[in-house]
Protein backbone atom coordinates (compact mmCIF):
# COMPACT_ATOMS: atom_id res chain seq x y z
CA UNK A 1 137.44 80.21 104.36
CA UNK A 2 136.96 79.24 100.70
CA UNK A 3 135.04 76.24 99.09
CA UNK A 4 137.75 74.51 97.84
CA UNK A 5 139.63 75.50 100.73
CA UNK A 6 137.07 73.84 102.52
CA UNK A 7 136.52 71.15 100.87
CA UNK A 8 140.66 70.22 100.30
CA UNK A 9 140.61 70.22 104.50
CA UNK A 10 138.42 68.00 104.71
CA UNK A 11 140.22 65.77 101.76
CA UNK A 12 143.10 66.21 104.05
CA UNK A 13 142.14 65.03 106.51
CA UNK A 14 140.66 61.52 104.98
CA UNK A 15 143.91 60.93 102.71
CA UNK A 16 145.98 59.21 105.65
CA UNK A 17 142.82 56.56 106.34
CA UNK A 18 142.58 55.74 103.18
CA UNK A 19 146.12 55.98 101.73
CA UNK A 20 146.55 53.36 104.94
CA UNK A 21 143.30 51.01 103.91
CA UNK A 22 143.98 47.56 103.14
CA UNK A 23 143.43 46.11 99.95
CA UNK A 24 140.60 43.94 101.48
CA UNK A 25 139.06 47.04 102.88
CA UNK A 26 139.11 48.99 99.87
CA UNK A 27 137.74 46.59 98.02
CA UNK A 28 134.72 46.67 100.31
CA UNK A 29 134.20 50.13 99.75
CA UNK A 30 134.05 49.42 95.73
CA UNK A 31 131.21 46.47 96.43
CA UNK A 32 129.57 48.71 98.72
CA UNK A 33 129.25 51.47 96.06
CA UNK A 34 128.69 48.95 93.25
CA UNK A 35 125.34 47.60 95.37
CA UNK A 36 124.03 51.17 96.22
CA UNK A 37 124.53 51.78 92.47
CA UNK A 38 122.26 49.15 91.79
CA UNK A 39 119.77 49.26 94.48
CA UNK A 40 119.44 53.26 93.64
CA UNK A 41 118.78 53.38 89.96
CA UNK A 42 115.25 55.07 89.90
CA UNK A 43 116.58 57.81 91.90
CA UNK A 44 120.06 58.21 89.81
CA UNK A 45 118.14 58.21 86.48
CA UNK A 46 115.08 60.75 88.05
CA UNK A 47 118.01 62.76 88.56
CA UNK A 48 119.76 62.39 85.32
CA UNK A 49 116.80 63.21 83.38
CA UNK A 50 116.73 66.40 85.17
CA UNK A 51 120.33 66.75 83.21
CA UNK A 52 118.59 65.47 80.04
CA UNK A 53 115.95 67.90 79.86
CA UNK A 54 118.00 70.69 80.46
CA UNK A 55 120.68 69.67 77.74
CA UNK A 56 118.00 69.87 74.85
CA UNK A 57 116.39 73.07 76.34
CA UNK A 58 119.96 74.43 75.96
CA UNK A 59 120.06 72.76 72.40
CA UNK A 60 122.88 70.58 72.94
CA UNK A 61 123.46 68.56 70.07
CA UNK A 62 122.23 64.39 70.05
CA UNK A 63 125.47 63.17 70.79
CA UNK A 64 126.48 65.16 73.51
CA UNK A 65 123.42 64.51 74.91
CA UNK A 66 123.93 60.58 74.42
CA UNK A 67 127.39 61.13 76.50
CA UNK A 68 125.12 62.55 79.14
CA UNK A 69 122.46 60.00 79.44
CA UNK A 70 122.30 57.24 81.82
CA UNK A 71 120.28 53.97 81.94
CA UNK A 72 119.61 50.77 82.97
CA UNK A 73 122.57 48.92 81.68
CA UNK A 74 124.70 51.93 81.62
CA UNK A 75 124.11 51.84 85.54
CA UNK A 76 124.93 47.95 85.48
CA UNK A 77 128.03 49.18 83.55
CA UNK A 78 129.25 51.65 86.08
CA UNK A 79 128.76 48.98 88.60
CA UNK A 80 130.47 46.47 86.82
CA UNK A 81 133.68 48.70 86.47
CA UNK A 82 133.54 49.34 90.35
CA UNK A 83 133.66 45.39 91.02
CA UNK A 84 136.58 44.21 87.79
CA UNK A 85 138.64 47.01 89.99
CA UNK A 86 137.79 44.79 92.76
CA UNK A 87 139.48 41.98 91.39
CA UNK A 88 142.83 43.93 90.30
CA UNK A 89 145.72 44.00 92.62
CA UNK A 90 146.39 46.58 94.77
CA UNK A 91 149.06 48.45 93.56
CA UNK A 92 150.00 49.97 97.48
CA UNK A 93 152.97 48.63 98.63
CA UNK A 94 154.39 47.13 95.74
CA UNK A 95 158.55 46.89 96.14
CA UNK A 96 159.73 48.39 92.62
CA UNK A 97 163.37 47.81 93.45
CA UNK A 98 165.79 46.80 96.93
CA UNK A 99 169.42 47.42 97.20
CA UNK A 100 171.80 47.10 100.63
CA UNK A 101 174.29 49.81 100.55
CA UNK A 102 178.48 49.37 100.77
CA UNK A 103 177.36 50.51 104.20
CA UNK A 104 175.18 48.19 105.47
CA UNK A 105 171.84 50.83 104.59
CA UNK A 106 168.80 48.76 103.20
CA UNK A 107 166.96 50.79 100.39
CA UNK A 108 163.19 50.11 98.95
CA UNK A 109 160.90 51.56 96.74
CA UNK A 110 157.71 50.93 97.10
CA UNK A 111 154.23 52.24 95.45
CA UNK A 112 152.27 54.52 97.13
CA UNK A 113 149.30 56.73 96.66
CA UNK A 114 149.54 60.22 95.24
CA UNK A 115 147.46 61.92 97.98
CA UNK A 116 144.59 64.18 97.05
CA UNK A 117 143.60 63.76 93.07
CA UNK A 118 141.55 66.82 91.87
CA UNK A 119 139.75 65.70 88.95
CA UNK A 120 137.80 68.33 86.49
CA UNK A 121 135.38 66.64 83.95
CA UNK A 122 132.60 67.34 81.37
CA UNK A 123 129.37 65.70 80.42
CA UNK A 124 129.37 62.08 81.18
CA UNK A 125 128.37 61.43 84.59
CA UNK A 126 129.89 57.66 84.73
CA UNK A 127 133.29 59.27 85.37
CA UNK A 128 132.67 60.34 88.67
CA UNK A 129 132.10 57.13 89.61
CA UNK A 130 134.89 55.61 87.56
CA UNK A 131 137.56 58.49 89.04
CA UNK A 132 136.32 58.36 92.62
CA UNK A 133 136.63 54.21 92.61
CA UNK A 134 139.95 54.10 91.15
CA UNK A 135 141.07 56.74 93.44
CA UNK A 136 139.65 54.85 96.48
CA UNK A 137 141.57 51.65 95.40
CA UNK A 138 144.96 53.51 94.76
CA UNK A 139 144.35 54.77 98.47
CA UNK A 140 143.80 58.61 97.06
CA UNK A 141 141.68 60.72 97.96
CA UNK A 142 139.49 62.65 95.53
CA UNK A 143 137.98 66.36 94.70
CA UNK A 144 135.43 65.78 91.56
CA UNK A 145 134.63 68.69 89.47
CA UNK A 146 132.17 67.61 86.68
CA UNK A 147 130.70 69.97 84.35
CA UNK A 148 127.47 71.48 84.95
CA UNK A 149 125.60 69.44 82.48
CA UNK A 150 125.53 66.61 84.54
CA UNK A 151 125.52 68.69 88.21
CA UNK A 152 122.27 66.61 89.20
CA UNK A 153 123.66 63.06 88.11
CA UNK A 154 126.53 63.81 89.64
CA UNK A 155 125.59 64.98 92.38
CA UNK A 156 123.31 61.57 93.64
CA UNK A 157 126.19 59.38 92.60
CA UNK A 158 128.64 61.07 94.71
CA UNK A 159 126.20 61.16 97.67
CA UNK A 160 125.56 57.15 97.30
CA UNK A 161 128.99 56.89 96.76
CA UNK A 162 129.90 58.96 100.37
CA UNK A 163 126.99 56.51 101.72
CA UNK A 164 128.97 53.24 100.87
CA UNK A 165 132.16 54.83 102.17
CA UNK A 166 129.95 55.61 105.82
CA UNK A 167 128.73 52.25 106.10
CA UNK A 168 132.08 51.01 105.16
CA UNK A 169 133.83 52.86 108.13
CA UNK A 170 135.63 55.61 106.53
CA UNK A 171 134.79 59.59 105.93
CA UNK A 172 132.54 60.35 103.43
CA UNK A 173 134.77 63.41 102.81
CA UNK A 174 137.23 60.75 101.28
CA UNK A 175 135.20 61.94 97.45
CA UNK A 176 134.04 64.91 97.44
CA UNK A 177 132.30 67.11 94.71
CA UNK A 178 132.43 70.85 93.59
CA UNK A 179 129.05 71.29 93.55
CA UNK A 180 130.09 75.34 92.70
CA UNK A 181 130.49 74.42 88.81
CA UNK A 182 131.54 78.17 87.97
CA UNK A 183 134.38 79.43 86.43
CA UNK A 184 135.76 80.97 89.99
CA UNK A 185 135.85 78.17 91.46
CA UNK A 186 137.12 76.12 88.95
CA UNK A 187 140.21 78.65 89.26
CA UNK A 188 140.39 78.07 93.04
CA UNK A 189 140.66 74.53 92.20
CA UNK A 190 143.32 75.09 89.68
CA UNK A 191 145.51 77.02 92.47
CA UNK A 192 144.55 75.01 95.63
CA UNK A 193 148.31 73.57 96.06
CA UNK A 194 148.05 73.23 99.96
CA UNK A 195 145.74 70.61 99.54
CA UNK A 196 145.19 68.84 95.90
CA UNK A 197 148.27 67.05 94.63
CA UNK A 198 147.73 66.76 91.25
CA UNK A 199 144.89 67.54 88.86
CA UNK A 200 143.66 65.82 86.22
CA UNK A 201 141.42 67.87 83.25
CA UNK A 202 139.41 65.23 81.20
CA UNK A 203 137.19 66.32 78.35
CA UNK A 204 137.45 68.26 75.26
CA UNK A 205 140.54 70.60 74.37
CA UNK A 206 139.06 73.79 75.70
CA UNK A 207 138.90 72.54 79.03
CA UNK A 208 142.05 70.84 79.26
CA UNK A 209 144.18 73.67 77.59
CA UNK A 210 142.34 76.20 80.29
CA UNK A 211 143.59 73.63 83.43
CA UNK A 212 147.30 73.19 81.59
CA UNK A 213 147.69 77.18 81.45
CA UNK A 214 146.49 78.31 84.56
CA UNK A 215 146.84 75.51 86.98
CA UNK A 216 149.71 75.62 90.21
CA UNK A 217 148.57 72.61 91.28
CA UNK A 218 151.02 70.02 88.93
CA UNK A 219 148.43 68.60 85.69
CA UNK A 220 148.41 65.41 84.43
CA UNK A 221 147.00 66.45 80.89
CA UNK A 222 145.12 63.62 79.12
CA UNK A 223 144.01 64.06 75.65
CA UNK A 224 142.45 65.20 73.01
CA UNK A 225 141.71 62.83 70.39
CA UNK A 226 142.84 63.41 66.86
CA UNK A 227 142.68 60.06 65.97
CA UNK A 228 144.26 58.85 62.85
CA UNK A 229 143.97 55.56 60.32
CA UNK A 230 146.42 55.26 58.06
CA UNK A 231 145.61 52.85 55.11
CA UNK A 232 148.37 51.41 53.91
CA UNK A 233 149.26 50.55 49.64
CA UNK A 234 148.97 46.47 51.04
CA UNK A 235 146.25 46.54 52.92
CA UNK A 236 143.27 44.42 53.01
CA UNK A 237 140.37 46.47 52.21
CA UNK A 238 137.76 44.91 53.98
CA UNK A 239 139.41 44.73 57.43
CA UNK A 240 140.21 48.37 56.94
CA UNK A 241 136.41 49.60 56.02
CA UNK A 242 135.67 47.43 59.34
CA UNK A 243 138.55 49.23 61.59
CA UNK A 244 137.64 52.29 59.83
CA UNK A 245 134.02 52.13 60.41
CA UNK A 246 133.98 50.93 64.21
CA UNK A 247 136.74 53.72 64.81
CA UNK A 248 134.01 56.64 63.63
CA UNK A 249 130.81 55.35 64.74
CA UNK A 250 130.81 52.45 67.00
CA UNK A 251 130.76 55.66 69.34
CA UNK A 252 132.12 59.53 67.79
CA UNK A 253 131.91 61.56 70.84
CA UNK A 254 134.66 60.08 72.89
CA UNK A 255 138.35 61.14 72.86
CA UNK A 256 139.48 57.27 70.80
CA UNK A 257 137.13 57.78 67.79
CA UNK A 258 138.70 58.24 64.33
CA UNK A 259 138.74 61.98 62.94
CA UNK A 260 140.79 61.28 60.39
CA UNK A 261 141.58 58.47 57.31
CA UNK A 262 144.67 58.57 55.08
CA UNK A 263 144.29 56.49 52.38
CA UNK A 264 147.18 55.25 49.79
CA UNK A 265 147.07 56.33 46.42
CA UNK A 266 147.21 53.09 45.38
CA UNK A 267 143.96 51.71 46.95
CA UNK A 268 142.62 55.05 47.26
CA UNK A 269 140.08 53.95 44.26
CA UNK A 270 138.94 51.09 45.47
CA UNK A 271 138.67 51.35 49.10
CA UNK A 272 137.10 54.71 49.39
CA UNK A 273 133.60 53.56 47.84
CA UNK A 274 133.88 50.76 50.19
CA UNK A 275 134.31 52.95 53.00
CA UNK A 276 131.78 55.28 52.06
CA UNK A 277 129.40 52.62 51.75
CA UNK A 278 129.87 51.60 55.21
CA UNK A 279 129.60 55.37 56.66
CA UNK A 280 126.63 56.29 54.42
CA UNK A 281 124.49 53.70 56.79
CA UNK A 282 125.56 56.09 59.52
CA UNK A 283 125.09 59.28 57.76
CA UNK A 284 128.72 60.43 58.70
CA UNK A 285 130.19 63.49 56.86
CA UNK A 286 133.26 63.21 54.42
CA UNK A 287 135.50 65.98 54.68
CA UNK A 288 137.82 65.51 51.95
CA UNK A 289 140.78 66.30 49.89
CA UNK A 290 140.58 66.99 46.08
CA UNK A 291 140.97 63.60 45.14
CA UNK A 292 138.84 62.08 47.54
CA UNK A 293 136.00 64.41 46.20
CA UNK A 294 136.79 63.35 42.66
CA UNK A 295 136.40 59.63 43.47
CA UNK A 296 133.95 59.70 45.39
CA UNK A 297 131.57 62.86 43.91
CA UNK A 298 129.89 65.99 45.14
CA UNK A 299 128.64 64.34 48.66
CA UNK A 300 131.90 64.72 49.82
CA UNK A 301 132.75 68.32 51.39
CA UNK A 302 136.38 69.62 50.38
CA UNK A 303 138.22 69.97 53.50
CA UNK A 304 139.86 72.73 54.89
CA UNK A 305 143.33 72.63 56.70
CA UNK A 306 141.65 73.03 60.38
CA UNK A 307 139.53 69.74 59.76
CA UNK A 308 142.74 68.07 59.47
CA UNK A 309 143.38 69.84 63.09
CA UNK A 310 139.78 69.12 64.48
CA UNK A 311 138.90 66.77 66.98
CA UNK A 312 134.84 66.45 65.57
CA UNK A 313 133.73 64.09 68.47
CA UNK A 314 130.42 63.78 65.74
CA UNK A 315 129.46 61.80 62.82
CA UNK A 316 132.35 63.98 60.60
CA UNK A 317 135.47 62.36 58.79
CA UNK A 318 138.63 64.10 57.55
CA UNK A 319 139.66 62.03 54.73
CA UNK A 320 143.61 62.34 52.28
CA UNK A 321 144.78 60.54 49.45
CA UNK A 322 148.64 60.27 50.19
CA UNK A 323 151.86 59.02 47.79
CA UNK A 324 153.29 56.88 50.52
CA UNK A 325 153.54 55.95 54.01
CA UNK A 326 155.92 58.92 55.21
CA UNK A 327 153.68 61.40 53.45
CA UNK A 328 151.43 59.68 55.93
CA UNK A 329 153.58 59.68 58.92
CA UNK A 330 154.30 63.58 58.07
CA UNK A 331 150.51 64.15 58.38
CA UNK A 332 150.13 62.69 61.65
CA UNK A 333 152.88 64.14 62.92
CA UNK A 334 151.58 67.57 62.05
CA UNK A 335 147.94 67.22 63.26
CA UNK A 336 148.02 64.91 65.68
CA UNK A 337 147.00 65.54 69.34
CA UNK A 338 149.28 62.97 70.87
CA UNK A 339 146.38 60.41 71.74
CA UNK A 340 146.03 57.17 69.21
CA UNK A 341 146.61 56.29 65.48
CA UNK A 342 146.79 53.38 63.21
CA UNK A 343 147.99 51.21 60.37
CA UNK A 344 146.22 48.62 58.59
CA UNK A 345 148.55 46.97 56.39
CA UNK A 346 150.15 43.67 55.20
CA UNK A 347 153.57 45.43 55.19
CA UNK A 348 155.75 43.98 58.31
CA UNK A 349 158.24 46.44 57.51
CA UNK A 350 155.74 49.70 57.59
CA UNK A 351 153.79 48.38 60.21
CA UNK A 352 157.41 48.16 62.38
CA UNK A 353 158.05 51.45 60.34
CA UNK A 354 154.45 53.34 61.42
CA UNK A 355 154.86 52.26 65.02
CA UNK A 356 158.59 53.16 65.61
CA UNK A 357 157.61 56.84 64.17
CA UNK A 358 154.39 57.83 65.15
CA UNK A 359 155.19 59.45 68.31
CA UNK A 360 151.40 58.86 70.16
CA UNK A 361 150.69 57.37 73.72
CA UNK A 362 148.89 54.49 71.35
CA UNK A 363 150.03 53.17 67.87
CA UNK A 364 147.69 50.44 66.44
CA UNK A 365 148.86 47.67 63.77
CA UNK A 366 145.69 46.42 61.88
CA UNK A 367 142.68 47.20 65.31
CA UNK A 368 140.90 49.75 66.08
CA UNK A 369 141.70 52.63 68.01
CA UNK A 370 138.37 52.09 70.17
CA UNK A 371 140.44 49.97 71.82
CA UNK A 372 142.36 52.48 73.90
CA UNK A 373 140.44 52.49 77.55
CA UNK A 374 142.14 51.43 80.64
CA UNK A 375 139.33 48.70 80.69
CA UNK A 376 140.48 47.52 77.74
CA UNK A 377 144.38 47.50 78.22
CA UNK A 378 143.01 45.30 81.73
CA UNK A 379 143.47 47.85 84.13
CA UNK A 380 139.99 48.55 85.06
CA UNK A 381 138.04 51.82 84.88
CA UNK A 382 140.29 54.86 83.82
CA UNK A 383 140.60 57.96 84.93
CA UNK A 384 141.66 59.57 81.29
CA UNK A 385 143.97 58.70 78.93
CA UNK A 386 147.41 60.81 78.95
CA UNK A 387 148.77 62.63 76.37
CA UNK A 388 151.87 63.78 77.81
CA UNK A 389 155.05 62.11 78.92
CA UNK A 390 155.36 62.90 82.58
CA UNK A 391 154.05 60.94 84.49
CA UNK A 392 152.40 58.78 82.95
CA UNK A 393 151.28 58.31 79.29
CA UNK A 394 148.48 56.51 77.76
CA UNK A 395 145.62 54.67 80.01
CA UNK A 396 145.67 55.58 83.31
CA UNK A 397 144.52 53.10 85.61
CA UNK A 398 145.92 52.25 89.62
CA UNK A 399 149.24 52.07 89.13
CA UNK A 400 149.50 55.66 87.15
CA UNK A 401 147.65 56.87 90.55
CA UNK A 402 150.36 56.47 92.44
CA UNK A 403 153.82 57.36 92.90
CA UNK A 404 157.26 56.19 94.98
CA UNK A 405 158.37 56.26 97.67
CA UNK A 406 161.85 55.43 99.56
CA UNK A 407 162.23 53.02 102.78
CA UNK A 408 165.97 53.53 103.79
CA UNK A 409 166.64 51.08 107.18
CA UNK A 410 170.13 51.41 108.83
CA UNK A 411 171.80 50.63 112.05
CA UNK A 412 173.51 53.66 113.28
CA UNK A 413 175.01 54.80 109.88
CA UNK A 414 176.01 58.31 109.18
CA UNK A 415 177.29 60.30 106.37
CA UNK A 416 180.98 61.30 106.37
């Protein structure tokens, strides 16, 4: 028998218990885990400094490394998300729709759980705890695949995580992780349809491209982030330096930071030394077009046609000058990965415009796009954010881990 094979038996076997779990008793799983969390943290971060040291022997760069660390509060953090699912309702169960028949037939749709989620993941370690809790409280059961970066951080969390889920009543085997983190068995994973239901790649374009193309098991693919700010001819220039700003650096390695800024001829003078200004304090990169080097002078790099396609995750900024707000729109359209872009303007008619063309999971009017993250939307921890259109899109929180299901009750009736 085969690992995965192995391991999707014994997922198998757990999804009916929990799929089955009250709400009540799910949610004592998720303060279970959320206490061992906390009462564990010298342990999870001697084990995630093990991951530390072994990124910067291997050279990874500072930010990648920062996605990888763990600490105090970023514990606390992880916690916190397991307990704010607590408080969400249970999405298992829920009547979508009811209809009675000509023929007397009762029909309802209801919510229920997918089954077994496969989930393959890089770096940051607080995803397996965020996937594994929201699959718990959707009633799924869960196969984790993290990246090998973060094998020893993963690997406590999951094992406190089977603890809660022991004391709670229910098989540890309910999440589960690949601790195999090569390529083979990431393949077996890919193919395992007897047993995972649907998988889920999250983390950088490589990695989901590779699940997308040779996957049998049905992918959920959530996104790369080619993030876009558009900044429009009426815009107020200090709210978008601030938008702009906390887009690139309030945190540049994750899939909602900005990667690129399209700026309006008309304001192109005056807001781009504002913005560079603001970016200079963070040392960020300008990769721009001719006439953003020529306002703003030789520190700026002339970009090349892939920065305009690159998703930097790092202190790095695509930056165009534009003739109007469909040059714009063109631009996005073009680059864009599918994920989250923006307007800031003082245009009701081109913000209605921006967000009824822009064809992304998440179209922003005048706020960052930082702001897409299931726990921001208020639907808890998320396990990625979907870039395609089936079946789900955007955030995906408890309700996008579940599907429908049909309850037809009759008294005798048959077809004739």
């Amino acid at each position: 028998m085969g690992y995965i094979e192995e391991l999707g038996q014994k997922a198998a076997a757990a999804k009916s218990r929990i799929a089955a779990a009250s709400a009540g008793e799910k949610n004592r799983i998720l303060e279970k885990i959320a206490e061992i969390l906390r009462e564990n943290k010298e342990a999870i971060l001697a084990e995630n400094e093990k991951d530390i040291d072994k990124a910067k022997e291997n050279g990874i760069t500072e930010v990648m490394v920062d996605r990888l660390r763990l600490t105090e509060s970023r514990i606390d953090g992880i916690a916190d998300a397991c307990l704010q699912l607590v408080n969400l309702e249970d999405p298992v169960g829920e009547v979508l729709s009811g209809s009675n028949r000509p023929n007397g037939m009762r029909i309802t749709k209801i919510r229920v759980p997918l089954g077994v989620v496969g989930i393959i993941y890089e770096s940051r370690p607080n995803v397996t705890v965020d996937a594994a809790s929201l699959c718990l409280k959707s009633g799924n059961a869960a196969i984790l695949r993290g990246g090998k970066e973060a094998f020893y951080s993963n690997r406590i969390l999951m094992k406190l995580m089977q603890r809660a889920l022991e004391l709670c009543g229910f098989a540890p085997e309910t999440v589960q992780l690949v601790e195999d983190t090569s390529r083979d068995v990431a393949n077996d994973m890919m193919r395992a349809n007897r047993y995972i239901d649907v998988l889920i790649p999250r983390g950088g374009a490589g990695l989901i491209q590779a699940v997308v193309k040779n996957a049998t098991v049905p992918v959920i693919e959530t996104g790369t982030g080619n993030c876009h700010i558009y900044v429009d001819g009426t815009a107020d220039l200090d709210m978008a330096v601030s938008i702009t700003d906390n887009g690139k650096t309030q945190r540049p390695s994750v899939c909602n930071a900005l990667e690129t800024c399209l700026v309006h001829e008309d304001v192109a003078e005056q807001f781009l030394p504002k913005l560079k200004d603001a970016l200079d304090a963070h040392q960020v990169q300008i990769r721009g077009c001719k006439r953003t080097k020529q306002i703003l002078g030789n520190s700026v790099v002339l970009a090349a046609e892939e920065d305009y396609a690159t998703e930097f995750l790092d202190y790095i900024l695509a930056v165009k000058v534009v003739a109007s707000i469909d040059e714009a729109v063109e631009h996005i359209r073009k680059y864009t990965s599918g994920h989250s872009e923006c307007i800031v303007t003082k245009d009701y008619g081109n913000a209605e415009k921006f967000q009824k063309e822009v064809d992304s999971a998440c179209v922003y009017v005048n706020c960052s796009t930082r702001f897409t993250d299931g726990g921001e939307f208020g639907l808890g921890a998320e396990i990625g954010i979907s870039t395609q259109k089936l079946h789900v899109r955007g955030p995906m929180g408890l309700r996008e881990l579940t599907t429908q299901k049909y309850l037809i009750n009759g008294n005798g009736q048959i077809r004739e």
